[in-house]
N, C-alpha and C. Protein backbone atom coordinates (compact mmCIF):
# COMPACT_ATOMS: atom_id res chain seq x y z
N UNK A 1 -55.22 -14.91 -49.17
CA UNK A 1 -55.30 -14.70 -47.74
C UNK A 1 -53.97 -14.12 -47.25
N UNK A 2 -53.73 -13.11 -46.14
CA UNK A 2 -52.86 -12.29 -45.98
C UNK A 2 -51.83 -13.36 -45.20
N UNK A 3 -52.44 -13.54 -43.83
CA UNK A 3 -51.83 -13.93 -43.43
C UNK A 3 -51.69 -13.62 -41.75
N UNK A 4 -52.70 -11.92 -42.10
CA UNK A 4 -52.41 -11.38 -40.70
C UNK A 4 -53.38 -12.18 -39.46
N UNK A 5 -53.04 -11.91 -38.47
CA UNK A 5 -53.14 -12.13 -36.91
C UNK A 5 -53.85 -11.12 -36.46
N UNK A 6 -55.03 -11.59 -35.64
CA UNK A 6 -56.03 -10.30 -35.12
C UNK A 6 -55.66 -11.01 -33.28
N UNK A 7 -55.29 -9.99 -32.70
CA UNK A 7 -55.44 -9.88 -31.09
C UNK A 7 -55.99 -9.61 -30.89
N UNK A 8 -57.20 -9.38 -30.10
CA UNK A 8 -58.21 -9.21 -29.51
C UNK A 8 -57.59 -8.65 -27.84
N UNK A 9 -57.74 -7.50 -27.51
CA UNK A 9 -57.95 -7.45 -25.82
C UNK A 9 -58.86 -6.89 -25.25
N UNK A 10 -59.20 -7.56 -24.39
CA UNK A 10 -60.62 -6.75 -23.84
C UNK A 10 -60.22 -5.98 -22.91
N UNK A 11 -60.84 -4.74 -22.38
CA UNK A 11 -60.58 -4.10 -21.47
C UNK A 11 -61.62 -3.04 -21.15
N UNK A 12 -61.52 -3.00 -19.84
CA UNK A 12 -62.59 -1.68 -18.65
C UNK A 12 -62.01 -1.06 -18.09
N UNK A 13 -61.59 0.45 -18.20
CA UNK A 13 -61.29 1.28 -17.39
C UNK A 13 -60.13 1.45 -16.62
N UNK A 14 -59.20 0.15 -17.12
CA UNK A 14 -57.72 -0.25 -16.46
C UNK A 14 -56.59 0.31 -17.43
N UNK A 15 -56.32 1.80 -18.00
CA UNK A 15 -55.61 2.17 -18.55
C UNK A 15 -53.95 1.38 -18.82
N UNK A 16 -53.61 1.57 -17.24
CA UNK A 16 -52.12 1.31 -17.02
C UNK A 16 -52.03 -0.05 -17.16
N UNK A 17 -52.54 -1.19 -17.50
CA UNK A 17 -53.01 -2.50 -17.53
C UNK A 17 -52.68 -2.34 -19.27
N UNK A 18 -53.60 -1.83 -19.51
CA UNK A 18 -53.61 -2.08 -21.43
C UNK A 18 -52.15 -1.15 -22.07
N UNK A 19 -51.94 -0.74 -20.86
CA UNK A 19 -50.75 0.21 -21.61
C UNK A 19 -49.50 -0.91 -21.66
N UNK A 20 -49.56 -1.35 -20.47
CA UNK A 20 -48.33 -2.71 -20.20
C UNK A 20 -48.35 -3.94 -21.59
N UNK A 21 -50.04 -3.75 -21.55
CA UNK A 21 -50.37 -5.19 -22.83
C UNK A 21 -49.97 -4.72 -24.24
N UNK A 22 -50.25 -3.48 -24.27
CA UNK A 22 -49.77 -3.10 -26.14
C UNK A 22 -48.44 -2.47 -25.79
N UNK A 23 -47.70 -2.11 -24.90
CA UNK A 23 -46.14 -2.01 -24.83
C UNK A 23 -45.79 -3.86 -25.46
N UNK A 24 -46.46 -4.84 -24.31
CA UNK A 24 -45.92 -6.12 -24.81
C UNK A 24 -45.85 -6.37 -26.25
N UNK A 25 -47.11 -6.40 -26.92
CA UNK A 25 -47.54 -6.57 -27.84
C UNK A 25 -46.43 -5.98 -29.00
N UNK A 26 -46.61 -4.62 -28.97
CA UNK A 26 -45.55 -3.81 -30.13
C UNK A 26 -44.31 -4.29 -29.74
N UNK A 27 -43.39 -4.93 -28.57
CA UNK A 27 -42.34 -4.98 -28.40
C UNK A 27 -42.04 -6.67 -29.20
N UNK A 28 -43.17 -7.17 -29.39
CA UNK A 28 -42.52 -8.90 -30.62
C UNK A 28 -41.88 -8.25 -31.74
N UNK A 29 -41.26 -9.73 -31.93
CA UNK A 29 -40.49 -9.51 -32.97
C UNK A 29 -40.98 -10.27 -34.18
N UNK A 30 -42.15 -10.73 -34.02
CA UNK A 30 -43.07 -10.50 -35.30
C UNK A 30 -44.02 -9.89 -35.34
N UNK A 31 -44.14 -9.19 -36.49
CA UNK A 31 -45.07 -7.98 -36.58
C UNK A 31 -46.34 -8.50 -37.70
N UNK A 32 -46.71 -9.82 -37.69
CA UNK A 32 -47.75 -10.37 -38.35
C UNK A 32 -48.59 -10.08 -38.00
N UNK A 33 -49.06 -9.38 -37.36
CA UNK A 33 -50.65 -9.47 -36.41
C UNK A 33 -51.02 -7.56 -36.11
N UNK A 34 -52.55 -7.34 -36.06
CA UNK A 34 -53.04 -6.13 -35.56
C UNK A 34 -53.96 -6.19 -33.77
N UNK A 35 -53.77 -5.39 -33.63
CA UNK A 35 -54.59 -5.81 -31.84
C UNK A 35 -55.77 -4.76 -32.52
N UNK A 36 -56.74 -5.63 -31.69
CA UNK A 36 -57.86 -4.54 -31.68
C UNK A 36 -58.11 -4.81 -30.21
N UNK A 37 -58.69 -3.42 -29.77
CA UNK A 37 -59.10 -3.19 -28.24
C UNK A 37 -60.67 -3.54 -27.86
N UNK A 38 -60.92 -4.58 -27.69
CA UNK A 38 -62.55 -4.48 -27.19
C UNK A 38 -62.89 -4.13 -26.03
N UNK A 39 -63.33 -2.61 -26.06
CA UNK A 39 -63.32 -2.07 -24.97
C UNK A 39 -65.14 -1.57 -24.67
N UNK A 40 -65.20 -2.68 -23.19
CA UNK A 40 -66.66 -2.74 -22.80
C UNK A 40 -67.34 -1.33 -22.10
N UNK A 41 -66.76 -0.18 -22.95
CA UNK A 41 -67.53 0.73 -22.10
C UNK A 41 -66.55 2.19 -21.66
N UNK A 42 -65.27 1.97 -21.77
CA UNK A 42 -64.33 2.50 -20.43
C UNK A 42 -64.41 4.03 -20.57
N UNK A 43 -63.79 4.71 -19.79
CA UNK A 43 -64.02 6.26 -19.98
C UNK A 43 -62.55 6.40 -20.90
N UNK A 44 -62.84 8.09 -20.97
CA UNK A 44 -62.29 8.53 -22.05
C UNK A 44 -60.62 8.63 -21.88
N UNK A 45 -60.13 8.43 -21.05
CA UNK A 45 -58.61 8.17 -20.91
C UNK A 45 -58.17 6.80 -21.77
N UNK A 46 -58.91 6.10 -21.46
CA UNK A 46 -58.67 4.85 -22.57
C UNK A 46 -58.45 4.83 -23.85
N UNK A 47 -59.82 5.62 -24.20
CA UNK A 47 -59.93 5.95 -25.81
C UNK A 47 -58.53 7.06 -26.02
N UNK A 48 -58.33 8.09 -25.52
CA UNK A 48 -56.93 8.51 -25.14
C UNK A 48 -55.78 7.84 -25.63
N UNK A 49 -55.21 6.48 -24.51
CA UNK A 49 -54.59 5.44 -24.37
C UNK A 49 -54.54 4.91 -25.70
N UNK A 50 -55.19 4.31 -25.91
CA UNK A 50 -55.21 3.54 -27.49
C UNK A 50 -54.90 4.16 -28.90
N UNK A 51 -55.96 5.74 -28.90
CA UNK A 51 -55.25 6.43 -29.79
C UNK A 51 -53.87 6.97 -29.72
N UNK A 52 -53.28 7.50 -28.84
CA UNK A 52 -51.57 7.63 -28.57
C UNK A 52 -51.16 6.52 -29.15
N UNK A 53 -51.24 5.59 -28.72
CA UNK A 53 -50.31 3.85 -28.68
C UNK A 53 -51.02 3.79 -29.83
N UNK A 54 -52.14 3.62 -31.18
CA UNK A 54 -52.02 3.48 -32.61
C UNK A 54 -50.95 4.79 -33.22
N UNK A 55 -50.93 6.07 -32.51
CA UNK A 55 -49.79 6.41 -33.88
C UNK A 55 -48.53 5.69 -34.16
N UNK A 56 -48.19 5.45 -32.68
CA UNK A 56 -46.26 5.44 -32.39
C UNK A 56 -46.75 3.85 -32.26
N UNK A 57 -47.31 2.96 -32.74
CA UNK A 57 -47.13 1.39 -32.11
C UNK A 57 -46.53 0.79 -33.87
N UNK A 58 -45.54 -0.50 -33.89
CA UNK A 58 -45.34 -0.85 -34.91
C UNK A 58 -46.09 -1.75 -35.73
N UNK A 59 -47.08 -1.91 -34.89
CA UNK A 59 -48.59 -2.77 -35.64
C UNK A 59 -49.90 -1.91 -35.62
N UNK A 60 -50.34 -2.59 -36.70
CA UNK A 60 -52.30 -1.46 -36.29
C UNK A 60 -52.60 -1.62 -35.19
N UNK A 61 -53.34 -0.57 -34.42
CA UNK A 61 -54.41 -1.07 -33.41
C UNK A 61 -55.59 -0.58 -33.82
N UNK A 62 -56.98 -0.88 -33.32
CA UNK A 62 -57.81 -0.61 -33.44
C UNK A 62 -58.58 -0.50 -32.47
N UNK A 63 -59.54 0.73 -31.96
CA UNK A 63 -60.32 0.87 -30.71
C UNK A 63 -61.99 0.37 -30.73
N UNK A 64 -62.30 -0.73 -30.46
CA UNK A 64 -63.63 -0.97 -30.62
C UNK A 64 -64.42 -0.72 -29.43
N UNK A 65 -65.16 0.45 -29.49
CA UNK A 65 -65.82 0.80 -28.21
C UNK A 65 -67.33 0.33 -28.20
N UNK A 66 -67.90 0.11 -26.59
CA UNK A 66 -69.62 -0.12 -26.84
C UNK A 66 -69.58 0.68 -26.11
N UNK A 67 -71.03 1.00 -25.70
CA UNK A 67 -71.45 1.60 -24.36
C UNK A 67 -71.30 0.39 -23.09
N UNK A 68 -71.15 1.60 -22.31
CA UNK A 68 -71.18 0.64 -20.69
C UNK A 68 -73.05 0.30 -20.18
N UNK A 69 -73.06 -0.54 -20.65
CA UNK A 69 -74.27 -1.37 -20.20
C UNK A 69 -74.12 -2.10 -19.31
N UNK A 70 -73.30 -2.69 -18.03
CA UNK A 70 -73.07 -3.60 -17.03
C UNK A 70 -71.80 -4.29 -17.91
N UNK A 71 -71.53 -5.23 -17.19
CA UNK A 71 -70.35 -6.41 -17.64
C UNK A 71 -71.03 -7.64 -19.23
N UNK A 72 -70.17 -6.66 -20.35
CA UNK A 72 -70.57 -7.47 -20.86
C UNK A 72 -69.29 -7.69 -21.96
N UNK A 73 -68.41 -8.17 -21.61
CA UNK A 73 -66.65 -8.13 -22.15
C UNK A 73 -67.06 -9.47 -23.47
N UNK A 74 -67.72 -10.30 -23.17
CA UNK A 74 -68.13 -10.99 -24.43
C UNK A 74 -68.91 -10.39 -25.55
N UNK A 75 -69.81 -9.48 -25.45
CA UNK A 75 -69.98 -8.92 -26.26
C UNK A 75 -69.30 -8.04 -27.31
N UNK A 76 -68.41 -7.57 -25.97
CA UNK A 76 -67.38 -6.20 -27.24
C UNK A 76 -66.46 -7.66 -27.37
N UNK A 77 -65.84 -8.54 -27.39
CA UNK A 77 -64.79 -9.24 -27.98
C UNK A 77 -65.74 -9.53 -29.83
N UNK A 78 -66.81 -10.37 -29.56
CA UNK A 78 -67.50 -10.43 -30.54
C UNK A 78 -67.58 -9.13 -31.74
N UNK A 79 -67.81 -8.10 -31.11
CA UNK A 79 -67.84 -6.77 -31.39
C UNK A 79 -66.63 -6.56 -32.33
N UNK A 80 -65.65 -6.80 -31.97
CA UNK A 80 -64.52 -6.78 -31.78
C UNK A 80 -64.37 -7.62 -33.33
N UNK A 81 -64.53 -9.01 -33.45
CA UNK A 81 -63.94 -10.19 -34.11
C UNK A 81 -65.16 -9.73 -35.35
């Protein structure tokens, strides 16, 4: 077993929000862990957002997208995990 750490963040359409959370995120000073984005839907600036912030970030990220079907942020976390 590795050892690594999965973050999970969910997010809709709040770019400048997730940009603040994976600035936080890449700025620890342990680098045990990967974020993945469970993202319920959001438009394409996001998907944008996330791919920029996986080249230059010092941990993996990963973009897990669904379709926007109404509010369903438990689903993409699941999605997600």
């Amino acid at each position: 077993m590795s050892g690594l750490i999965s973050v999970i963040v969910t997010t809709y359409n709040r770019p400048a929000a997730l940009r603040a959370v994976l600035d936080g995120l890449g700025a620890q000073q342990d680098r045990g862990f990967e974020v993945l984005v469970a993202d319920d839907g959001s438009r394409d600036d996001t998907r944008a957002l996330v791919e920029a912030q996986a080249h230059t970030a010092p941990v993996p990220i990963r973009h897990v997208w669904q379709e926007d079907r109404g509010f369903r942020a438990g689903a993409a976390r699941n999605r997600a995990a």
